[in-house]
Protein backbone atom coordinates (compact mmCIF):
# COMPACT_ATOMS: atom_id res chain seq x y z
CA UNK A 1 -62.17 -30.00 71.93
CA UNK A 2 -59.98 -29.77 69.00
CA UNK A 3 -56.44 -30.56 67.98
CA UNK A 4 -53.67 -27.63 67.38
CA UNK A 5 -54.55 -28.08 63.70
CA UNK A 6 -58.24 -27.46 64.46
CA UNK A 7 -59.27 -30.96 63.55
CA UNK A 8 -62.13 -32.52 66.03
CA UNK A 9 -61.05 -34.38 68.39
CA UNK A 10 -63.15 -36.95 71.30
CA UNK A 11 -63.69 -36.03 74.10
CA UNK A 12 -62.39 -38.50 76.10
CA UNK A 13 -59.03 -38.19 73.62
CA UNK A 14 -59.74 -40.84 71.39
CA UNK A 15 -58.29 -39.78 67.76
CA UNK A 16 -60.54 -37.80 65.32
CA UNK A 17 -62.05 -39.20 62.40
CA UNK A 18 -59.19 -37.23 60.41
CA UNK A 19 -56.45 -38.48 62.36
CA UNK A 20 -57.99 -42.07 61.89
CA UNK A 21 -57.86 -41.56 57.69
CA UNK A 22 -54.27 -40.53 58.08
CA UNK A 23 -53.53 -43.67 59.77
CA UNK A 24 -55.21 -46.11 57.68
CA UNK A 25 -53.43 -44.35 54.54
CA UNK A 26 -50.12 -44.31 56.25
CA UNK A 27 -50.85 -48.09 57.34
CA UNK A 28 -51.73 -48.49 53.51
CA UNK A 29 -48.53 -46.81 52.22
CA UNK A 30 -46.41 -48.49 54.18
CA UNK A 31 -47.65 -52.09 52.89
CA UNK A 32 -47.29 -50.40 49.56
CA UNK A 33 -43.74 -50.04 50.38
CA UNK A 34 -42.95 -53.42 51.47
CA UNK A 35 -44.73 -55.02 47.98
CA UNK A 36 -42.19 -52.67 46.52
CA UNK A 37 -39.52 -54.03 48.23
CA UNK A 38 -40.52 -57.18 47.37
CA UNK A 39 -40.50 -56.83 44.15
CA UNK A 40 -44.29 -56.40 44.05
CA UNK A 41 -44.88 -53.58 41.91
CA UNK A 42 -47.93 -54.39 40.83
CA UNK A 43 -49.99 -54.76 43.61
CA UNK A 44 -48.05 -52.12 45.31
CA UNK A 45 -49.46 -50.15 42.31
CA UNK A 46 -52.96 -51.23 43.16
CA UNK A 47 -52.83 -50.08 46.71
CA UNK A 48 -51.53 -46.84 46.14
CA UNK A 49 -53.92 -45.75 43.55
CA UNK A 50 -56.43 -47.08 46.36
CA UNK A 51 -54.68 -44.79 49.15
CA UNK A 52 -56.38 -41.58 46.67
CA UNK A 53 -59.60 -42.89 45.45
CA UNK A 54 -60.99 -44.12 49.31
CA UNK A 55 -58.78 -41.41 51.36
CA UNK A 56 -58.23 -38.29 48.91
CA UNK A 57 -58.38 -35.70 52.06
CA UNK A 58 -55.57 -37.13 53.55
CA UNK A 59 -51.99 -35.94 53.56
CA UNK A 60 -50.66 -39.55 52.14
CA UNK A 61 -52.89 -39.45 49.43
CA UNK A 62 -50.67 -37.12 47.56
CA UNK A 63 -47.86 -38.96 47.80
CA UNK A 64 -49.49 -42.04 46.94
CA UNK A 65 -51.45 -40.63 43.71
CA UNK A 66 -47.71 -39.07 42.89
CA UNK A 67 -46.49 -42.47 43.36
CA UNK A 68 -48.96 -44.48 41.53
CA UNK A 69 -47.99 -42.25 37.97
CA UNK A 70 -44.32 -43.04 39.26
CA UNK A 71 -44.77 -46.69 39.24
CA UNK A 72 -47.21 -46.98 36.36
CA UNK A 73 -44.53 -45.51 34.37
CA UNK A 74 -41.60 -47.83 35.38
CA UNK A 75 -44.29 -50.84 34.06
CA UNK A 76 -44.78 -48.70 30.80
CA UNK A 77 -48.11 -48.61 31.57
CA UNK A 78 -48.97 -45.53 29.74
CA UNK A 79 -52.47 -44.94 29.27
CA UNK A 80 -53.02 -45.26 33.33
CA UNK A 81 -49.86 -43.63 33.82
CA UNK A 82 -51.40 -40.16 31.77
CA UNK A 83 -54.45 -40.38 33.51
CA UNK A 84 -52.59 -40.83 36.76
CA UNK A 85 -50.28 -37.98 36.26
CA UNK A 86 -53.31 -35.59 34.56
CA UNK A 87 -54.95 -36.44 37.96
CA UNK A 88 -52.68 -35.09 40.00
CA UNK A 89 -52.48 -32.10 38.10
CA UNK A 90 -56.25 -30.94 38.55
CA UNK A 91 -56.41 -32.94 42.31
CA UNK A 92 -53.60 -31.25 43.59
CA UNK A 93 -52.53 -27.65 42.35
CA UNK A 94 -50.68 -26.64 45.33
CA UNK A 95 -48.18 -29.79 45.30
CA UNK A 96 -44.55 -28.60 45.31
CA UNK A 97 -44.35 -31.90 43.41
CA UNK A 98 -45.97 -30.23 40.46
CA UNK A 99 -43.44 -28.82 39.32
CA UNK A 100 -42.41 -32.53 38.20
CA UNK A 101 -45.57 -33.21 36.68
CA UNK A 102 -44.48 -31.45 33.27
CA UNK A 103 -41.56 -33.61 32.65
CA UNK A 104 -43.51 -36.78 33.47
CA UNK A 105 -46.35 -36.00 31.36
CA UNK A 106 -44.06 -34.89 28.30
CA UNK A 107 -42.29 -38.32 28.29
CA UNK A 108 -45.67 -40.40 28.87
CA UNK A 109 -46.66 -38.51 25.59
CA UNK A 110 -44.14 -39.41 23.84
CA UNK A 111 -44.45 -42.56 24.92
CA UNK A 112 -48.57 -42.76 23.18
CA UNK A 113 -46.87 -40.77 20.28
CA UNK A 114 -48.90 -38.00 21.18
CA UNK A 115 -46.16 -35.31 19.79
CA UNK A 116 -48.03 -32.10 19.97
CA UNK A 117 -49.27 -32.93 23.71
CA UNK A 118 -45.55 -34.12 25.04
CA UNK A 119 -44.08 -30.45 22.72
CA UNK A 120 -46.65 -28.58 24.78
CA UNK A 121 -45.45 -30.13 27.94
CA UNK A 122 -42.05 -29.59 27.25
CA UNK A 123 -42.40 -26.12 26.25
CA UNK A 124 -44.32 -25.56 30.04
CA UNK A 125 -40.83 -26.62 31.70
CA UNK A 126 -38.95 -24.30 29.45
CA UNK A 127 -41.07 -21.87 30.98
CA UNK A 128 -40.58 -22.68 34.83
CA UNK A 129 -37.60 -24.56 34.97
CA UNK A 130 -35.05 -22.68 36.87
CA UNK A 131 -32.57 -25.04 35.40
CA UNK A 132 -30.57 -23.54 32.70
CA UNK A 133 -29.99 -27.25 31.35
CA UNK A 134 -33.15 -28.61 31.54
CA UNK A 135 -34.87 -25.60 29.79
CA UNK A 136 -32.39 -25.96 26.50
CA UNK A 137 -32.60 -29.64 26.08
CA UNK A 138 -36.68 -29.07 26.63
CA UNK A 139 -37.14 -25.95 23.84
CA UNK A 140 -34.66 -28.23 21.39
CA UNK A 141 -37.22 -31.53 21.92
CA UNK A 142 -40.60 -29.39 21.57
CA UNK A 143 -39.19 -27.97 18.38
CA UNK A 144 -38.59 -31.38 17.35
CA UNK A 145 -41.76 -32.71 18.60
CA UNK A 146 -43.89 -30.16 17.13
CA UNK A 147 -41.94 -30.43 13.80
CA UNK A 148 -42.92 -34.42 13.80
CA UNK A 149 -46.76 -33.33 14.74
CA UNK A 150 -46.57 -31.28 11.45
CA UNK A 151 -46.94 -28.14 13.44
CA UNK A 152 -44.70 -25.64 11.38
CA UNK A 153 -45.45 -22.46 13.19
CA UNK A 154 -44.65 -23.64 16.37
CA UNK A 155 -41.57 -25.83 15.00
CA UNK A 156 -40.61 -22.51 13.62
CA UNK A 157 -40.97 -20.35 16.49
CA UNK A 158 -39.01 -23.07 18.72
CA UNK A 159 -36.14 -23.66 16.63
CA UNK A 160 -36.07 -20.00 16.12
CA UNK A 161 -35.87 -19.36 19.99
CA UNK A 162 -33.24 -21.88 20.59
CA UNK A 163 -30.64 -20.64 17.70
CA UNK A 164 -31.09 -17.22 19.08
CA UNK A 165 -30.64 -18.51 22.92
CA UNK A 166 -28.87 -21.16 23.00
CA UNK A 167 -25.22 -20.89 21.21
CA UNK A 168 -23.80 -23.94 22.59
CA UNK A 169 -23.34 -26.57 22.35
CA UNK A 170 -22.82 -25.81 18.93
CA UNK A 171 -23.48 -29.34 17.05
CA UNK A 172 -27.48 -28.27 18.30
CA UNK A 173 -27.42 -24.72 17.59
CA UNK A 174 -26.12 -25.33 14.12
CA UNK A 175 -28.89 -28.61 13.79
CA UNK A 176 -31.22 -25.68 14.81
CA UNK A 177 -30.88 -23.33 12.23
CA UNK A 178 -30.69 -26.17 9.17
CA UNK A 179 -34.08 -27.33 10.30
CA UNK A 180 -35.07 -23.35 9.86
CA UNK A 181 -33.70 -23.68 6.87
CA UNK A 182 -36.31 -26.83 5.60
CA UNK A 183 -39.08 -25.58 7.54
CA UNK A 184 -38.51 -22.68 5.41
CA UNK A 185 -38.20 -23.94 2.42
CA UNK A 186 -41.56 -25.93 2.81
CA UNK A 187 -43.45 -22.79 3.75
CA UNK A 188 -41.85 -21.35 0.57
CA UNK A 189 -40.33 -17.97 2.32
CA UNK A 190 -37.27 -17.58 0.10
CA UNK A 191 -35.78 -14.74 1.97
CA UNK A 192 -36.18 -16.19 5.39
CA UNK A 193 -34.46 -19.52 4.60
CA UNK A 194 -31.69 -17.05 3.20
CA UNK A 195 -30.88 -15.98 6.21
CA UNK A 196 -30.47 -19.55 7.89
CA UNK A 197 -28.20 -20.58 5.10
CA UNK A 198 -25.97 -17.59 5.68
CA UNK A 199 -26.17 -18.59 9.82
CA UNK A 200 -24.93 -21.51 8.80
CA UNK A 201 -22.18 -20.52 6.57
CA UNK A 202 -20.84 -17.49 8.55
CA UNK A 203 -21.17 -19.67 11.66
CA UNK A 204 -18.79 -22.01 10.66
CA UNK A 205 -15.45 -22.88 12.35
CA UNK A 206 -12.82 -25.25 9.89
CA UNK A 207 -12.61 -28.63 10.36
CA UNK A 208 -14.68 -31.71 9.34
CA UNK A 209 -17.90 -33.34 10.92
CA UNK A 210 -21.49 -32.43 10.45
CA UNK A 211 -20.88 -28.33 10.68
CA UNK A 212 -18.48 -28.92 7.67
CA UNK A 213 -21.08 -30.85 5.97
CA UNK A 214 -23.54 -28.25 6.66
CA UNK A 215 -21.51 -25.29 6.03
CA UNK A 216 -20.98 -26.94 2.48
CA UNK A 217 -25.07 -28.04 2.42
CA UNK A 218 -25.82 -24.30 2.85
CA UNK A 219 -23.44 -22.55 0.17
CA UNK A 220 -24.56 -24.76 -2.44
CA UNK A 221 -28.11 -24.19 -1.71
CA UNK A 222 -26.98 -20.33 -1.57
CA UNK A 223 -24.33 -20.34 -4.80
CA UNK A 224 -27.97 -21.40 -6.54
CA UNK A 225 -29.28 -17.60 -6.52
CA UNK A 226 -26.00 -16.31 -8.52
CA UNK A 227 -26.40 -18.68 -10.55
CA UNK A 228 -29.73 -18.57 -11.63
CA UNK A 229 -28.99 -14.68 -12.05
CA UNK A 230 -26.47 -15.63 -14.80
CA UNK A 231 -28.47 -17.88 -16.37
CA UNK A 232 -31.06 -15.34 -17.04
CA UNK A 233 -29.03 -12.83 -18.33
CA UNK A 234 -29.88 -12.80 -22.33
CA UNK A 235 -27.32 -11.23 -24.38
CA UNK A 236 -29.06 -8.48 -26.55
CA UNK A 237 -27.80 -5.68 -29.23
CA UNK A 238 -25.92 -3.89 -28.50
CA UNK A 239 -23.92 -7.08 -27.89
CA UNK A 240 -20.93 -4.90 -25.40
CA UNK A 241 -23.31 -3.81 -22.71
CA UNK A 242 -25.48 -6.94 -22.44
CA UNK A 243 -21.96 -8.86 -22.41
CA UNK A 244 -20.64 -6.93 -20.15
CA UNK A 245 -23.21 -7.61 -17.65
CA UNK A 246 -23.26 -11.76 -18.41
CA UNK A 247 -19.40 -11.89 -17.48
CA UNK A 248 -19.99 -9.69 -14.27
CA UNK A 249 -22.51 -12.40 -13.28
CA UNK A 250 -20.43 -15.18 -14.43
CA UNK A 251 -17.42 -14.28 -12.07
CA UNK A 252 -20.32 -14.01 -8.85
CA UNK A 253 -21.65 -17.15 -10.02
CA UNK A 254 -18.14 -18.95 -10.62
CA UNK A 255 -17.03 -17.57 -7.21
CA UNK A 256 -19.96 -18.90 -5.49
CA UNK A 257 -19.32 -22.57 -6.75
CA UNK A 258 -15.21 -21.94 -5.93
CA UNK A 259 -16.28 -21.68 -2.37
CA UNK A 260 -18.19 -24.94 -2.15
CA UNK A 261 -15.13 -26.46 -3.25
CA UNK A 262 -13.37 -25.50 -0.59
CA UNK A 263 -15.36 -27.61 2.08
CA UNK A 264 -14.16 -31.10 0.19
CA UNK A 265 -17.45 -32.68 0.94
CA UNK A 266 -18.05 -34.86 -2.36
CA UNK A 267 -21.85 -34.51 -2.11
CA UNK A 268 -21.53 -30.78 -2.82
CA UNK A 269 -18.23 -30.84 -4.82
CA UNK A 270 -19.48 -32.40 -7.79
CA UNK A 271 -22.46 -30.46 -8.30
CA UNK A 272 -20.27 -27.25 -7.62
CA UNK A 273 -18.02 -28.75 -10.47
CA UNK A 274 -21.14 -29.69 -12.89
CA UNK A 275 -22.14 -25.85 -12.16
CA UNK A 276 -18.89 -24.35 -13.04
CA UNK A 277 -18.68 -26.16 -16.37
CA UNK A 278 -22.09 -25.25 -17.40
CA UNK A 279 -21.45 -21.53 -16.84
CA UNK A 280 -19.20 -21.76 -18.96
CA UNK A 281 -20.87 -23.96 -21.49
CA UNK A 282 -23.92 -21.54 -21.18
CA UNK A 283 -21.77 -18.70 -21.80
CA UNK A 284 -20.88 -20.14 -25.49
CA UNK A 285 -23.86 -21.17 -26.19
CA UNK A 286 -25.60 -17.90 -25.73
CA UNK A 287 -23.11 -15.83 -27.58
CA UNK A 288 -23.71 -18.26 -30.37
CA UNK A 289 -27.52 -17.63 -29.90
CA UNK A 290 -27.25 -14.02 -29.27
CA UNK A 291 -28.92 -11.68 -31.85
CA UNK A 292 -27.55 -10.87 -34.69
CA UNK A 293 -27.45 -7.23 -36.49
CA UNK A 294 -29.90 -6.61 -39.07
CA UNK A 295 -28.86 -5.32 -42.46
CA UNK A 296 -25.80 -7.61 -42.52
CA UNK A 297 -25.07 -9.21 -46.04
CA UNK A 298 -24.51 -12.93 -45.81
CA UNK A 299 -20.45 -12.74 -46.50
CA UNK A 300 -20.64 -10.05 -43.24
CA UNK A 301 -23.26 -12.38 -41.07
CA UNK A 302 -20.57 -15.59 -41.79
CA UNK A 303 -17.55 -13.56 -40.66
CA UNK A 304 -19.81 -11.85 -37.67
CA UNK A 305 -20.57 -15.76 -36.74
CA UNK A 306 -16.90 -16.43 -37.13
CA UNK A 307 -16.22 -13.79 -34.47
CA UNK A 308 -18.80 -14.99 -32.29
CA UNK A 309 -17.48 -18.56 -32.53
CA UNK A 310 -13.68 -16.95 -31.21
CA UNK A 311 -15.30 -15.67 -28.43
CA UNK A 312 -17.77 -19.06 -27.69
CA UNK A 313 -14.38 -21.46 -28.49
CA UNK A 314 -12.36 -20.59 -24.74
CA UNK A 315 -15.78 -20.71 -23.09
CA UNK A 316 -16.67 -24.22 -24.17
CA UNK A 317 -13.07 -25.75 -23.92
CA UNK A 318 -13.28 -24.45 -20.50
CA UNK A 319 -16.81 -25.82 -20.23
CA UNK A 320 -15.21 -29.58 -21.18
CA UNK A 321 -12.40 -29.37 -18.90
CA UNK A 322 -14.83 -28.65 -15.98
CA UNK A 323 -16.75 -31.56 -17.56
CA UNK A 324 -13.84 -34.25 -17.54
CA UNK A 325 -12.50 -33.30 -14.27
CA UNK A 326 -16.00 -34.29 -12.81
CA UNK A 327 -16.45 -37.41 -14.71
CA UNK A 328 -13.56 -38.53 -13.68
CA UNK A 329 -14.31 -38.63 -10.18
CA UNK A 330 -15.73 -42.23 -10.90
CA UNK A 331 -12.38 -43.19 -11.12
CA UNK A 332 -12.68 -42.85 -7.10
CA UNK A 333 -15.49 -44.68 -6.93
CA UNK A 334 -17.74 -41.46 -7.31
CA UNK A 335 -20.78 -41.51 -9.24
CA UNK A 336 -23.91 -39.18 -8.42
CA UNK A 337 -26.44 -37.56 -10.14
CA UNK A 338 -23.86 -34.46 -10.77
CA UNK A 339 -21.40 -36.80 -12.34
CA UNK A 340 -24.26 -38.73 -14.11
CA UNK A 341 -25.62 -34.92 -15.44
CA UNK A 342 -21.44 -34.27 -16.59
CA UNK A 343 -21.29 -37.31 -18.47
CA UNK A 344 -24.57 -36.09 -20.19
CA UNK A 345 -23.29 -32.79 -21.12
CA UNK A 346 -20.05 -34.27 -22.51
CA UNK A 347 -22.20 -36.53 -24.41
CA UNK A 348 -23.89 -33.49 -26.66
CA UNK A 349 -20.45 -31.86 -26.60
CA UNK A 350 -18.19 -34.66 -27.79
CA UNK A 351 -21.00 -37.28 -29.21
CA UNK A 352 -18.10 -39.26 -30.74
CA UNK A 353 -15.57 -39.20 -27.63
CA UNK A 354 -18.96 -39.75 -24.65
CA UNK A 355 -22.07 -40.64 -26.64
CA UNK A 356 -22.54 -44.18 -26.01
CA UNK A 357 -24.64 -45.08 -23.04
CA UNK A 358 -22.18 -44.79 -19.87
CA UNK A 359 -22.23 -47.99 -17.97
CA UNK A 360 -20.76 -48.70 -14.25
CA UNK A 361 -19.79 -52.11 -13.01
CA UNK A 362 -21.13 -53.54 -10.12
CA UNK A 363 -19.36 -55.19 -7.75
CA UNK A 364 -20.02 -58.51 -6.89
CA UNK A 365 -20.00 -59.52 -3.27
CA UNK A 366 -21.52 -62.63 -3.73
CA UNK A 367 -18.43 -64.47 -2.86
CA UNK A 368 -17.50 -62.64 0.54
């Protein structure tokens, strides 16, 4: 004879061997349950995780192995909480408690430091998740993880994903595309990491906070490129054409640095400032460098070097002012590396007015 579920069964009705299993692992999981409620979680640990090993055909052992990772992971037990969970994975395929196994796993990772294993994890529920929430917040982790596990590709190709999908909330979207724009500029791809700066300038909205600061971060890192054009301009004879040029680049490069300004985030202002001054300082010095025409007698080279210096005189003065406005910013307790770099420049400028060695008090707070 045999049971509706085709187990055998005795003859004279006595319960199968299966149905005798089931109830010494339901007898077993219920004891479990009571150490639990008694606060017993360790030895209601140590019976569950028997319930599998002695029992594993039975219905409760399922349950119980599910259980035991549970548990394990509540005493930060991690080592025997990963092999717990990993068991269930490869013991029990058809579970429709697998689908929890993912999220488990990822955090137990994390928990060994294991990065690229608990980004891989997280990635899998990004993939079957039907939870809109839960699949963002897991593609923005795994792009973190796998950044910290010095995977770039993969940091890459998450980030990427998420600034593309996700477009709010917006604080992570925009954190999204300025990590693109340092995994970038380790892998050296110029152009690519030009397009992440732009995201984050064109994808700001006014106002202050951490999009302002980045907004600002990016168009200084961007206002570089114009400037750097202008720099290597060299002005040549015919002196028109090749000047010509050098003030077209000047007004990109001075707009550029203009718009930084505009953000009012000190970091960026005073190396915006320090910019703006020494296009203009550049700007005199090369037309004071510039060729000069051959076959010029030495009364006609001193009045062509006269003419030059007309032309360098507005460009310096300007250079100066620039100069002074930034070095002043100490006055507000502002002194960087752009201000520092300003005082320098005055300092070959004005040697009499700036060369001695700049010093800046220190406050004591010895007595607070």
């Amino acid at each position: 004879p045999q049971t509706e579920d085709g187990s055998a069964r005795s003859i004279n009705g006595a319960p199968s061997q299966a149905e005798v299993r089931e109830r010494i692992a339901a007898s077993m999981y219920q004891r479990a349950r009571q150490q639990l409620d008694a606060g017993e979680m360790s030895g209601a640990v140590a019976l569950l995780a028997e319930i599998p090993e002695t029992l594993p055909t039975t219905e409760v052992a399922v349950q119980a192995q599910f259980d035991t990772a549970h548990y394990l992971m509540q005493l930060e037990r991690w080592p025997e909480a990963q092999q717990a969970l990993e068991t269930f994975r490869a013991a029990y395929p058809d579970s429709p408690l697998q689908a929890q196994i993912p999220v488990r796993l990822a955090r137990v990772y994390q928990a060994r430091e294991n990065w690229l294993a608990a980004a891989a994890e997280l990635r899998r529920v990004e993939q079957i998740s039907d939870d809109p929430e839960l699949q963002r917040e897991s593609l923005y982790l795994a792009a973190e993880l796998y950044q910290r596990a010095g995977e770039r590709s993969e940091a890459i190709d998450a980030f990427r994903r998420y600034a593309h999908n996700y477009p709010q909330p917006g604080a992570d979207r925009r954190e999204a595309e300025y990590q693109m724009t340092e995994l970038y500029r380790q892998t050296g791809e110029a152009d690519k990491r030009a397009f992440w700066l732009r995201r984050l300038v064109d994808g700001h909205q006014s106002g202050e906070g951490r999009s302002n600061y980045l907004a600002a971060f990016a168009a200084s890192e961007l206002a570089e490129s114009s400037f750097n054009a202008f720099s290597q301009i060299r002005l040549r004879l015919p002196l028109g054409p090749s000047l010509e040029r050098k003030r077209a680049a000047l007004e990109r490069a001075l707009a550029d640095q203009e718009a930084i300004l505009d953000y009012g985030v000190a970091e960026f202002s005073t190396r915006a400032s320090h910019r703006m001054a020494a296009i203009y300082h550049q700007l005199g010095r090369d037309l004071m460098d510039s060729e000069r025409p051959e076959g010029l007698g030495v009364l006609e080279l001193e009045q062509y070097d006269i003419l030059l210096e007309e032309q360098a005189y507005p460009f310096e003065e300007k250079a100066i002012e620039l100069y002074e406005i930034n070095a002043r910013r100490t006055q507000r307790g502002v002194y960087d590396l752009w201000v520092k770099e300003s005082f320098g420049a005055l300092a070959q400028i004005l040697p009499a007015r700036y060369g001695k060695e700049e010093q800046v008090a220190e406050v004591s707070r010895g007595i607070y």
